[in-house]
C-alpha atoms as a PDB file:
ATOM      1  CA  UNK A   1       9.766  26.897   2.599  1.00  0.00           C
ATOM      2  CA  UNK A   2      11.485  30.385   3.737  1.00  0.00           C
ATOM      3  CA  UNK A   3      15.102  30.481   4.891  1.00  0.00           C
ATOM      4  CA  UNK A   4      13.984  30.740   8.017  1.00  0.00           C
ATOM      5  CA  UNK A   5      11.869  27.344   7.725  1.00  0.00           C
ATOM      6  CA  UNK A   6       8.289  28.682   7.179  1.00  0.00           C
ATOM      7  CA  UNK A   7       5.422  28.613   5.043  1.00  0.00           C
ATOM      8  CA  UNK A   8       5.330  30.976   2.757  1.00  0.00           C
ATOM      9  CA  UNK A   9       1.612  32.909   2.786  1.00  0.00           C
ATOM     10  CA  UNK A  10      -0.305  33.075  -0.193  1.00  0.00           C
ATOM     11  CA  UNK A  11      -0.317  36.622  -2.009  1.00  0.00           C
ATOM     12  CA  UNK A  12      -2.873  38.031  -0.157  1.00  0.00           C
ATOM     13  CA  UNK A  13      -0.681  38.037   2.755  1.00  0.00           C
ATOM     14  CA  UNK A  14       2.942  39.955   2.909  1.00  0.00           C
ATOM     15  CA  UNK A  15       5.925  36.888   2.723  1.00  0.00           C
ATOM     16  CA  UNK A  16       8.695  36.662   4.934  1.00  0.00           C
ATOM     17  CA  UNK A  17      10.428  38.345   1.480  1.00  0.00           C
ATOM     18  CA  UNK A  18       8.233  41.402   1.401  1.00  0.00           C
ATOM     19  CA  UNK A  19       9.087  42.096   4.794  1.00  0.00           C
ATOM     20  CA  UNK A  20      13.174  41.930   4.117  1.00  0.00           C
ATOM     21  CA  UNK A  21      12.044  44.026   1.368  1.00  0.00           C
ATOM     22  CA  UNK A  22      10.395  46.589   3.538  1.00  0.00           C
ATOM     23  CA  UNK A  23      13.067  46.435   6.193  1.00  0.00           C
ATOM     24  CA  UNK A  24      15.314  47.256   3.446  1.00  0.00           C
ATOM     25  CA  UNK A  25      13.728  50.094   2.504  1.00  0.00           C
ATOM     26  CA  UNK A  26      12.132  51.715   5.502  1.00  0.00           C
ATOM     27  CA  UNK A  27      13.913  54.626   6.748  1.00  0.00           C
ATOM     28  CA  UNK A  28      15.333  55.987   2.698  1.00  0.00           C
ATOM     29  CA  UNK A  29      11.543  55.945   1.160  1.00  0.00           C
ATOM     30  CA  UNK A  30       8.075  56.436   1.912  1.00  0.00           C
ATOM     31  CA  UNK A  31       5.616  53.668   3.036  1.00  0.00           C
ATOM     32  CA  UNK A  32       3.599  54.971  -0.557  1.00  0.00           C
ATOM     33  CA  UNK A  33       7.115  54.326  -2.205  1.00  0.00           C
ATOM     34  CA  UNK A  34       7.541  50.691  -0.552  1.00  0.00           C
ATOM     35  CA  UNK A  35       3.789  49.768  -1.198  1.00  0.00           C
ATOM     36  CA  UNK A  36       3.990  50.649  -4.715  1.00  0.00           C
ATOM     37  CA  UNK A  37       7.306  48.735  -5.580  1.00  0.00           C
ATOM     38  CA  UNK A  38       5.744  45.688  -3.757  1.00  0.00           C
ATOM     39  CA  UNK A  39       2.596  46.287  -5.434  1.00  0.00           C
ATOM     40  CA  UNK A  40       1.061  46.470  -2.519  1.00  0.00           C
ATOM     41  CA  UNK A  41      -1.706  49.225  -1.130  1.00  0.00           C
ATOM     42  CA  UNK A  42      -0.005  51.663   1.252  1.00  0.00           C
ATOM     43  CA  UNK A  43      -2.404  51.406   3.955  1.00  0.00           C
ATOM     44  CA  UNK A  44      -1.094  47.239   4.174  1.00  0.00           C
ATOM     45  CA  UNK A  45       2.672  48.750   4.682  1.00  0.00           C
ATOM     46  CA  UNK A  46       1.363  51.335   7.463  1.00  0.00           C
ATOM     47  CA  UNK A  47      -0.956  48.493   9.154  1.00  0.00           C
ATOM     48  CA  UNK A  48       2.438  46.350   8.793  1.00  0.00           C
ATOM     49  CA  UNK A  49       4.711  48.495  10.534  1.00  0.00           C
ATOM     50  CA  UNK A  50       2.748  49.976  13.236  1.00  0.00           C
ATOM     51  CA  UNK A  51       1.344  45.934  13.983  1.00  0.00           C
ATOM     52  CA  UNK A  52       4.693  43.769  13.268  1.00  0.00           C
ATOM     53  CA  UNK A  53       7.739  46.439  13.891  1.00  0.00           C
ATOM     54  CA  UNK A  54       9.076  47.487  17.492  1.00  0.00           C
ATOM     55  CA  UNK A  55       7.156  48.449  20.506  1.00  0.00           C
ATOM     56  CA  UNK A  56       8.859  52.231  20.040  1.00  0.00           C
ATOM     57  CA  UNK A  57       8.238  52.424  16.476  1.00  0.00           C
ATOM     58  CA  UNK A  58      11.384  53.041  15.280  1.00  0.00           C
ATOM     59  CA  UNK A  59      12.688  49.734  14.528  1.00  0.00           C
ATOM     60  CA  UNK A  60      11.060  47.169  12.391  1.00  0.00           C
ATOM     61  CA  UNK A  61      13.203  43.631  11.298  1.00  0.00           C
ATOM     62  CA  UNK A  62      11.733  40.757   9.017  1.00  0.00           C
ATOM     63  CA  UNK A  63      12.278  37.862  11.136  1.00  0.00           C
ATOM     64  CA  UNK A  64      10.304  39.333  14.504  1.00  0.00           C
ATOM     65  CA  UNK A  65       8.013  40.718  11.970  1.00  0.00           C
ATOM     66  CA  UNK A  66       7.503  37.558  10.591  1.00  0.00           C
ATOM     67  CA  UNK A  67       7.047  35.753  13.947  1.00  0.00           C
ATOM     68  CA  UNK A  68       4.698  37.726  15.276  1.00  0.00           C
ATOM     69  CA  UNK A  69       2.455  37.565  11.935  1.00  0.00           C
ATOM     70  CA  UNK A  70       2.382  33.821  11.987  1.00  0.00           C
ATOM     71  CA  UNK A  71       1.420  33.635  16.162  1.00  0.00           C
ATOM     72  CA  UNK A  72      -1.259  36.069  15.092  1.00  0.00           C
ATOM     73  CA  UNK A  73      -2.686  33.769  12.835  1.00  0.00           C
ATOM     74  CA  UNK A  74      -2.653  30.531  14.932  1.00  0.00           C
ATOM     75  CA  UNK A  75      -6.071  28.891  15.120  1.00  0.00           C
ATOM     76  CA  UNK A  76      -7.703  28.385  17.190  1.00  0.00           C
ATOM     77  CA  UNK A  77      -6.633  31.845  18.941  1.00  0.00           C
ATOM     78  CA  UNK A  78      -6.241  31.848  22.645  1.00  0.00           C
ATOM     79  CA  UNK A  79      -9.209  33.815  24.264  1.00  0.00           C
ATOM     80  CA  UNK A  80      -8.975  36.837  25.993  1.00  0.00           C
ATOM     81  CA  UNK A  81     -10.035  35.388  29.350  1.00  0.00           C
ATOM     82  CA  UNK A  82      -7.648  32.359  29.089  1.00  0.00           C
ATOM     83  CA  UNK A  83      -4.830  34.934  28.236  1.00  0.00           C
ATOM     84  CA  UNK A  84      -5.649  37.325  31.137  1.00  0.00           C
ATOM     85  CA  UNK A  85      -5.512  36.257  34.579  1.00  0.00           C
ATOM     86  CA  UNK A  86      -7.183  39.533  35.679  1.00  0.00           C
ATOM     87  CA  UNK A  87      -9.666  39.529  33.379  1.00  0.00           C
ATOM     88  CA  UNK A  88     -10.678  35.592  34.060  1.00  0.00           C
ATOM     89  CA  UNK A  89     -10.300  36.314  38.371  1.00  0.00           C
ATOM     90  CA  UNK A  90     -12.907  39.680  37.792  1.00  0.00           C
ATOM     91  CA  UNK A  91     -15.747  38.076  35.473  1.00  0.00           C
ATOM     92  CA  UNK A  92     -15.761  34.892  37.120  1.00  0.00           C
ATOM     93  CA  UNK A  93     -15.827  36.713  41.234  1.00  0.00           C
ATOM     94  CA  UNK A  94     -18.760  38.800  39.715  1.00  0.00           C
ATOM     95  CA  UNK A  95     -20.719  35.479  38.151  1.00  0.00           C
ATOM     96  CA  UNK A  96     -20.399  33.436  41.466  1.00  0.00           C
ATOM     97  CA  UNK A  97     -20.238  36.374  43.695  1.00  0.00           C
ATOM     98  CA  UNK A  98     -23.713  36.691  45.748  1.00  0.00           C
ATOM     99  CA  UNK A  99     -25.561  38.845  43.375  1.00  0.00           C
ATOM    100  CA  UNK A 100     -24.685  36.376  40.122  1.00  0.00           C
ATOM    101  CA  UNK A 101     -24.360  38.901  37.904  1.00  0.00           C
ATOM    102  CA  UNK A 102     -25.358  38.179  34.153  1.00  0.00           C
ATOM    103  CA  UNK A 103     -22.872  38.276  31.517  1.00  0.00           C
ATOM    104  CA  UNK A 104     -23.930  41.317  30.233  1.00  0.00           C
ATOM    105  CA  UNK A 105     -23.742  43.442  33.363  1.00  0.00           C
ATOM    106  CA  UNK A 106     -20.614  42.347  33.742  1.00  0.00           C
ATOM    107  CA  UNK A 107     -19.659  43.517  30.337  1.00  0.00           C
ATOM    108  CA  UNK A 108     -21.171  46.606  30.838  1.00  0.00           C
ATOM    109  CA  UNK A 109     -19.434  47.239  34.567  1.00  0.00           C
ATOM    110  CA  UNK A 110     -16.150  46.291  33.360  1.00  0.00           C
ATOM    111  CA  UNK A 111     -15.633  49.422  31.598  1.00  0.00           C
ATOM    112  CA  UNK A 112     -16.864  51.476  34.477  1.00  0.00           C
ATOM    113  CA  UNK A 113     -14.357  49.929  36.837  1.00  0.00           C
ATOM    114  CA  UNK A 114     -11.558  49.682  34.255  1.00  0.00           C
ATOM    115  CA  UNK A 115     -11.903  52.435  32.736  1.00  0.00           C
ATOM    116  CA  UNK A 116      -8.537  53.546  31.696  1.00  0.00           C
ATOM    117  CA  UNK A 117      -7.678  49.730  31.113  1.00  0.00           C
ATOM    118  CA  UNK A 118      -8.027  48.589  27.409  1.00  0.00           C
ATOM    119  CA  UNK A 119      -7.221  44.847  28.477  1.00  0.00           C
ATOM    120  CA  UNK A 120      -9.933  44.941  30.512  1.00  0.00           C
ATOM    121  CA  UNK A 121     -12.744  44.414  28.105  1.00  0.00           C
ATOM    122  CA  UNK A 122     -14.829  41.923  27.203  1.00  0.00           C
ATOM    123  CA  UNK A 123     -18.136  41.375  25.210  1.00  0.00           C
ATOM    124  CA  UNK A 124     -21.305  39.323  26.830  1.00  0.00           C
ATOM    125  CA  UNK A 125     -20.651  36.717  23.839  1.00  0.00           C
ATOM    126  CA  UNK A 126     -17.386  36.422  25.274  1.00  0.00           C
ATOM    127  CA  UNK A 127     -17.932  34.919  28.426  1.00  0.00           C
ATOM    128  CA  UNK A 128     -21.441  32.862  27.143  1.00  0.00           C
ATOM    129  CA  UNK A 129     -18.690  31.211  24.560  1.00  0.00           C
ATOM    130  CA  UNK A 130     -15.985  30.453  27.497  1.00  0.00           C
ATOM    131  CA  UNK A 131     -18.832  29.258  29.392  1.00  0.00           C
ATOM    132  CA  UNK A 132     -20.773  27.006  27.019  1.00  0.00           C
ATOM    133  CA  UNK A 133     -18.228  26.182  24.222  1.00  0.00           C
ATOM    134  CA  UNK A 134     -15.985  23.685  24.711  1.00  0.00           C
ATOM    135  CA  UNK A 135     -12.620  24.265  23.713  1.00  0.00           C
ATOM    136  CA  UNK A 136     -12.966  27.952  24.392  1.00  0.00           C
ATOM    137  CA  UNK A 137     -11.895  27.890  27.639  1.00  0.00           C
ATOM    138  CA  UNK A 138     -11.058  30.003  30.410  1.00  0.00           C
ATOM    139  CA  UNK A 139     -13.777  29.889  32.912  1.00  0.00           C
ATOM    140  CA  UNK A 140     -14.844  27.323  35.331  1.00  0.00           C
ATOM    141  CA  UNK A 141     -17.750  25.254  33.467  1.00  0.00           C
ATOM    142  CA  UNK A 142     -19.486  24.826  36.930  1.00  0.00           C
ATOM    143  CA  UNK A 143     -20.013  28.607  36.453  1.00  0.00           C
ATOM    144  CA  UNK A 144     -22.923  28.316  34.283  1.00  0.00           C
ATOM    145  CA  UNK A 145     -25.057  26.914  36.973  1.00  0.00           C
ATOM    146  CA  UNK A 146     -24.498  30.622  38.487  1.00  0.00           C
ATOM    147  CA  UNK A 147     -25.876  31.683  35.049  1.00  0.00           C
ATOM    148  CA  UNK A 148     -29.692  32.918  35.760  1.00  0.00           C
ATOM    149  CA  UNK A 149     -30.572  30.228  33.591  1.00  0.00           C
ATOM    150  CA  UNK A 150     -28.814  27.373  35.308  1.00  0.00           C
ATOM    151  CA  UNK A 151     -28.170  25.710  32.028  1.00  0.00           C
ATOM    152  CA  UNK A 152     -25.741  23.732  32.035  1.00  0.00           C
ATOM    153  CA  UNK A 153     -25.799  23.578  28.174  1.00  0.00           C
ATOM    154  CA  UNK A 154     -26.753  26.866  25.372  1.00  0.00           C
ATOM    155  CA  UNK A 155     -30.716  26.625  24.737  1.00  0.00           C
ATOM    156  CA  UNK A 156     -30.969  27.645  21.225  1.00  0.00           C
ATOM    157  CA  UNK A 157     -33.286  30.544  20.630  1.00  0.00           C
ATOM    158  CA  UNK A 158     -36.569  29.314  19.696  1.00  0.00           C
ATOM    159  CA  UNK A 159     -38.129  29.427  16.196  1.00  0.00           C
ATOM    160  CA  UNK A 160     -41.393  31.590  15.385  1.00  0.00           C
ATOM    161  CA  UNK A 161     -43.741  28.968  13.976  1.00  0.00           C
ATOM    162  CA  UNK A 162     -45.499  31.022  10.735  1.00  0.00           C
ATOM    163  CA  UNK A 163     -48.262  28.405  10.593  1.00  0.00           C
ATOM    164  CA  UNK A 164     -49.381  29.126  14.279  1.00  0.00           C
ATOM    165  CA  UNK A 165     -49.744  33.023  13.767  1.00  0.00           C
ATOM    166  CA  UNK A 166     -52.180  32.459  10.439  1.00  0.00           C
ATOM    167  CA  UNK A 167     -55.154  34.911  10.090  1.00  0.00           C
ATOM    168  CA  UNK A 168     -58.161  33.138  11.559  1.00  0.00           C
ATOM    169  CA  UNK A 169     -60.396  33.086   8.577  1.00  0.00           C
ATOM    170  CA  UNK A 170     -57.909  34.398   6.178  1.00  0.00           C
ATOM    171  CA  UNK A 171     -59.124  34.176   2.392  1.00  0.00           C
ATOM    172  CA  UNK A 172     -56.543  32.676   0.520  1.00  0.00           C
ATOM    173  CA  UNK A 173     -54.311  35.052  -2.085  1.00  0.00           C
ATOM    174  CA  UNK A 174     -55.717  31.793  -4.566  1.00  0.00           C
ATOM    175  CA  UNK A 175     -59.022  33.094  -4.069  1.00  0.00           C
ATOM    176  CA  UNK A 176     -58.534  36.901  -5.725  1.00  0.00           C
ATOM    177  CA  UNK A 177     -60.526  37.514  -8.842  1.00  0.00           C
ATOM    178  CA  UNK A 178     -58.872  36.443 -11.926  1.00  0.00           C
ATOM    179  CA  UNK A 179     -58.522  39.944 -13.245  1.00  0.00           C
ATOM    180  CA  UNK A 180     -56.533  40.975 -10.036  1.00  0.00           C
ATOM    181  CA  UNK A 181     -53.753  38.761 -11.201  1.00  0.00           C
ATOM    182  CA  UNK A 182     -53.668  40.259 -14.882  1.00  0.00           C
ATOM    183  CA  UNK A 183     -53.474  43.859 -13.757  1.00  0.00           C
ATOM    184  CA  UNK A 184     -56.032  44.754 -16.380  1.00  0.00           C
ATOM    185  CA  UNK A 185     -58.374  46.667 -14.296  1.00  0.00           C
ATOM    186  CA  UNK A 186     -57.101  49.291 -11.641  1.00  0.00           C
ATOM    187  CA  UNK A 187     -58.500  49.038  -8.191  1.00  0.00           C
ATOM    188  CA  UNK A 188     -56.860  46.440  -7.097  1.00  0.00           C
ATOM    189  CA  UNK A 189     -54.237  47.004  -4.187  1.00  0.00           C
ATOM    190  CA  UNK A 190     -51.096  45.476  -2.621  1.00  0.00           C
ATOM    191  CA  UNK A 191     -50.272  46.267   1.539  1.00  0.00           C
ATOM    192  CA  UNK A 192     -47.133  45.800   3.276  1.00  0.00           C
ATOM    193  CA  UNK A 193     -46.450  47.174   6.779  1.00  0.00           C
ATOM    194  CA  UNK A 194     -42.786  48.637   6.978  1.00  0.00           C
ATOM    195  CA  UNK A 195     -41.045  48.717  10.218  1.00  0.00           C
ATOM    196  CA  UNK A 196     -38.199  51.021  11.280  1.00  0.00           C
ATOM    197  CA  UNK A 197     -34.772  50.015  12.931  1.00  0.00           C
ATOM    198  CA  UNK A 198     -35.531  48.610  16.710  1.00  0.00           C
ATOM    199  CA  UNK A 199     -38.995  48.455  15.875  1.00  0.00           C
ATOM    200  CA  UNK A 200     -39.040  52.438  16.614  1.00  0.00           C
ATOM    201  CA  UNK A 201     -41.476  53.443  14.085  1.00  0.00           C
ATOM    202  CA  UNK A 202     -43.628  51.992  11.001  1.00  0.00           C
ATOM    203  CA  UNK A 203     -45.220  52.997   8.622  1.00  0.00           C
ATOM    204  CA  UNK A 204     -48.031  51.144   6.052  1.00  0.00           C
ATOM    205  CA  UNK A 205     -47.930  51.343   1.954  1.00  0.00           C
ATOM    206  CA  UNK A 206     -50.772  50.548  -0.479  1.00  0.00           C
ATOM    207  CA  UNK A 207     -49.983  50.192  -3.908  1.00  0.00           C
ATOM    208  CA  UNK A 208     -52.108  49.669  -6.600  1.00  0.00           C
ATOM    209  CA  UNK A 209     -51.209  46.885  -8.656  1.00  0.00           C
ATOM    210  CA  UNK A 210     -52.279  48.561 -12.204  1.00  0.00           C
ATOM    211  CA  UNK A 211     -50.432  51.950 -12.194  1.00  0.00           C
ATOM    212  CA  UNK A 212     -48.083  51.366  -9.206  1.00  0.00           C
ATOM    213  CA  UNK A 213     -49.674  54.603  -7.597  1.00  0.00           C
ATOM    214  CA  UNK A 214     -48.750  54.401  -3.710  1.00  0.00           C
ATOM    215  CA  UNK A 215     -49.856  55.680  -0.646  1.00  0.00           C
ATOM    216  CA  UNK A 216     -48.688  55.635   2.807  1.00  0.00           C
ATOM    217  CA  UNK A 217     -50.529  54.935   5.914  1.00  0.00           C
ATOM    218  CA  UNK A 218     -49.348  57.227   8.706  1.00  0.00           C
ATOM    219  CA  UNK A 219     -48.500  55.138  12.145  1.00  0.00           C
ATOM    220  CA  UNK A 220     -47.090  57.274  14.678  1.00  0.00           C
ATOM    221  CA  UNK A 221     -47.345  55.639  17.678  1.00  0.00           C
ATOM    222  CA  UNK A 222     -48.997  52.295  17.211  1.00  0.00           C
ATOM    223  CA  UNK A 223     -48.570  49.686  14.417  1.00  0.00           C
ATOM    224  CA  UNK A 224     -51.089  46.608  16.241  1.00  0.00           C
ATOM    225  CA  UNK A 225     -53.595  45.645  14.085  1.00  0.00           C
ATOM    226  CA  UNK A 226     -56.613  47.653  14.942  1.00  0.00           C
ATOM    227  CA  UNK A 227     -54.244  50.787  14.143  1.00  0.00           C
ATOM    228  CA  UNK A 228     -53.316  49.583  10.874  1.00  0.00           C
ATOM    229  CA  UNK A 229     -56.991  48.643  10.063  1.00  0.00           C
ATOM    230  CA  UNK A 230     -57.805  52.363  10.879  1.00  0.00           C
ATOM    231  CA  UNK A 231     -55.572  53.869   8.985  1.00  0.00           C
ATOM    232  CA  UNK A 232     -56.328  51.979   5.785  1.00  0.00           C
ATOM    233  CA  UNK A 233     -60.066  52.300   6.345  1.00  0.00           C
ATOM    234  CA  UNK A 234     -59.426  56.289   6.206  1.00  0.00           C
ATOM    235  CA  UNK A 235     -56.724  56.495   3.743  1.00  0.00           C
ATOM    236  CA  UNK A 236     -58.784  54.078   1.245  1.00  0.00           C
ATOM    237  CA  UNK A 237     -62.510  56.008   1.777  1.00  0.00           C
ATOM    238  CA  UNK A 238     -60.474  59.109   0.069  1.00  0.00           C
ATOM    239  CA  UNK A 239     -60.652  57.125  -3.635  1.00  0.00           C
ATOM    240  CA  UNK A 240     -63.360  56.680  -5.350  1.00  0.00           C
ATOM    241  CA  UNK A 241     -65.324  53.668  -5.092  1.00  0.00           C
ATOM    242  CA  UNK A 242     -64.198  52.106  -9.116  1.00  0.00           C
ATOM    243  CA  UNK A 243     -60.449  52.232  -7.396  1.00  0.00           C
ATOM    244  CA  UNK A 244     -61.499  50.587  -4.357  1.00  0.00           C
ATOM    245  CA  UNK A 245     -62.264  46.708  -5.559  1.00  0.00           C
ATOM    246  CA  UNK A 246     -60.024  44.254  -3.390  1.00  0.00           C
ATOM    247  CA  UNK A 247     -56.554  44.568  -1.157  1.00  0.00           C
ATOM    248  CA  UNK A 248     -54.378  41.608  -0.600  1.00  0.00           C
ATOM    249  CA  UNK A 249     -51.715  42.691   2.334  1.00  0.00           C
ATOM    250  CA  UNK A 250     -48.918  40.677   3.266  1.00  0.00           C
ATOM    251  CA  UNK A 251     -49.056  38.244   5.470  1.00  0.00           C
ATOM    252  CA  UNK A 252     -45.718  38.567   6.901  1.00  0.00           C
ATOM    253  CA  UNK A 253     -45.394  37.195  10.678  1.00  0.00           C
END
């Protein structure tokens, strides 16, 4: 225990000694100068004083420094909306208001009418948590039959079932000619379709299994499966027919 009767942190945290140390020193060295004699980086001593010293910045003591580092770290921490009264009163008026707002219009509007307002923010996750897990409090758990859903209770998101979305008539990669698997005998190709970030663009890559050589199918604007077919049918016909014996192309979703 500390002299002032808490827990000392383990060393990846600053002790209620590293801060006398600091207030000590601030004010005759640098925050480099205190980081390096408490082996410490400098950007921890920075992040230290600007989080844990005085509103005004110019006064920073152990003890308050040391309080305020241990309510920080309290678990579970007190939300946002059970914190803010202001906050709670606006997103729970705009779920049961008349128009039932979802919770991410209202996370979205908030920083449209509170615009200059920092404590006014709040994520969509936010208010789906205060509504749905317990213990996370803050808005009225009648509230969720305003949701859109009228769940009283989170619906998990549904799993894709792979087996349902099976090729109808697919031949089985079991089923390739024994010298496919060897890589004796060029020829023999690999497909994947690659898809860009949002699902924004794709593009398609044969390779062939024997000499790695790779091509890319050009998708611009569709990536269904009568596209992709297309574009493999014309980039393949370009070979000649010996490297042109099987393609096995991911199966994927």
């Amino acid at each position: 225990m500390t002299p002032l009767g808490l827990s000392e942190p383990s060393g990846r945290y600053l002790s209620i000694t590293d801060r006398e140390e600091i207030a000590v020193l601030r004010g005759h060295v640098s925050a480099r100068e205190i980081a390096r004699r408490l082996n410490r980086s400098p950007s921890t001593i920075t992040r230290e004083l600007k989080r844990n010293g005085s509103r005004q910045g110019d006064d920073y003591r152990a003890g308050l420094a040391q309080a305020r580092a241990d309510h920080r770290s309290q678990r579970p921490k007190p939300t946002k909306l059970a914190d803010c009264q202001a906050l709670r009163q606006y997103v729970q008026d705009k779920l049961g208001g008349a128009e039932r707002w979802s919770p991410e219009q209202i996370a979205r509007r908030i920083r449209v009418d509170f615009a200059d307002d920092e404590g006014m923010r709040i994520s969509h996750e936010a208010i789906y948590q205060a509504l749905y897990v317990q213990g996370r409090g803050g808005l009225r758990r009648e509230l969720t039959t305003c949701l859109r859903t009228g769940r009283a209770l989170r619906k998990p998101r549904a799993r894709v079932d792979h087996r349902r979305m099976r090729i109808k008539n697919m031949v089985m990669i079991s089923e390739r000619p024994a010298e496919v698997a060897d890589r004796a005998v060029p020829g023999h190709w690999e497909g994947d379709l690659i898809v860009g970030k949002n699902s924004g663009s794709a593009i398609g890559t044969l390779v062939e299994r024997t000499t790695r050589f790779t091509m890319l199918l050009h998708l611009p604007e569709d990536r269904g499966a009568v596209a992709v077919r297309d574009a493999i049918a014309g980039t393949i016909l370009t070979l000649p027919a010996q490297l042109r014996r099987s393609l096995t192309w991911d199966q994927g979703r």
